[in-house]
Protein backbone atom coordinates (compact mmCIF):
# COMPACT_ATOMS: atom_id res chain seq x y z
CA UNK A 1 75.90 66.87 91.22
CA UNK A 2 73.06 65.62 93.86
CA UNK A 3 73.54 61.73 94.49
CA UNK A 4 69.96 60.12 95.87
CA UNK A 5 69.48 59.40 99.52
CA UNK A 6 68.65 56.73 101.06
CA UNK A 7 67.76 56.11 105.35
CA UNK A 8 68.56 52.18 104.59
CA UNK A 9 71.25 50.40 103.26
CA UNK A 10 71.70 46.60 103.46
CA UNK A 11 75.38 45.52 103.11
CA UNK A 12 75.80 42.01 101.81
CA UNK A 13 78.80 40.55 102.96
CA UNK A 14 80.10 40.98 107.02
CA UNK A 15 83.47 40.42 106.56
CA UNK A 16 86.60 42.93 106.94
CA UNK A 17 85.50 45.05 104.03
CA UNK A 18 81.87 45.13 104.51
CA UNK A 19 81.72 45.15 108.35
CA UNK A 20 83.95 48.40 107.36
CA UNK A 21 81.39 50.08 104.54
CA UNK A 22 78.64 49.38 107.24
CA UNK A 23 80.51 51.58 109.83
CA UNK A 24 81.43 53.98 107.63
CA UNK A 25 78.17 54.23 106.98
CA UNK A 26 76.41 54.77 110.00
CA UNK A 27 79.35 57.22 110.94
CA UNK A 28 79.97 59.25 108.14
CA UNK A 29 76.14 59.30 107.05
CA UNK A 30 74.03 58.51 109.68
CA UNK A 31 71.41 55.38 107.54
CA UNK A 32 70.46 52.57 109.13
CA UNK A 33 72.34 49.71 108.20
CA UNK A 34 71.71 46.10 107.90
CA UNK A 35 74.62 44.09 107.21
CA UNK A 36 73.94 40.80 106.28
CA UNK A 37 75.72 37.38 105.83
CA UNK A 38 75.09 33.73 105.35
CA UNK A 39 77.35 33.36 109.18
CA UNK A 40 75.86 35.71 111.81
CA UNK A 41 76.90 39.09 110.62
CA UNK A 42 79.30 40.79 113.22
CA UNK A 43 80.81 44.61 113.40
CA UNK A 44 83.33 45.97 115.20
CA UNK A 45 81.29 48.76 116.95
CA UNK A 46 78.23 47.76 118.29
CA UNK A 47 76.23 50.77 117.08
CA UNK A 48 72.45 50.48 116.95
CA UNK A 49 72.15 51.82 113.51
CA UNK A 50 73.72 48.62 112.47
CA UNK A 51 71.28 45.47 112.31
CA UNK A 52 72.63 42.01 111.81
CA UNK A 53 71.54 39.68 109.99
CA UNK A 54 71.67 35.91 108.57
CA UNK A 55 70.89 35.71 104.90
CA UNK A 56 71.54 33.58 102.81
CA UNK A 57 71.20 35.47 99.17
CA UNK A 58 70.52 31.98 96.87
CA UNK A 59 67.36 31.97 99.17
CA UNK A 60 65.29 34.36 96.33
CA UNK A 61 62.42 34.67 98.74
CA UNK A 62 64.64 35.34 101.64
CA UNK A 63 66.62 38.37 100.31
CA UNK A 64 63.36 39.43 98.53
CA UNK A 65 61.74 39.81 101.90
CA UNK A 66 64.50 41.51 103.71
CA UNK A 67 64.41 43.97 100.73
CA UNK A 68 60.93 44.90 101.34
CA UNK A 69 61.85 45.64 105.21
């Protein structure tokens, strides 16, 4: 079975568990991450495949514009 690619990912959430999908990510696949969360979002590598951001996701027009990005 062939799953779909995709070169960007955004990871809601930055806390243990998806701080830990966004590195897992970037090191296991190699997309560009951004990993987003209504505190600023933090990692534990500082890799520059992995974009932080501050979202908040009730903010419709907010989340809709960092999906088109």
């Amino acid at each position: 079975m062939t799953m779909p690619r995709s070169d960007d990912v955004l990871v809601l959430g930055a806390g243990k568990v998806g701080s830990t999908i966004a590195d897992m990510l970037v090191q296991y696949h190699g997309v560009r991450v951004t990993l987003a969360d209504r505190v600023h979002a933090a990692s534990r590598r500082d890799d520059p495949l992995v974009q932080r951001l501050s979202l908040d996701v009730d903010d419709a027009a907010a989340l809709a514009a960092t999906l088109r990005s």
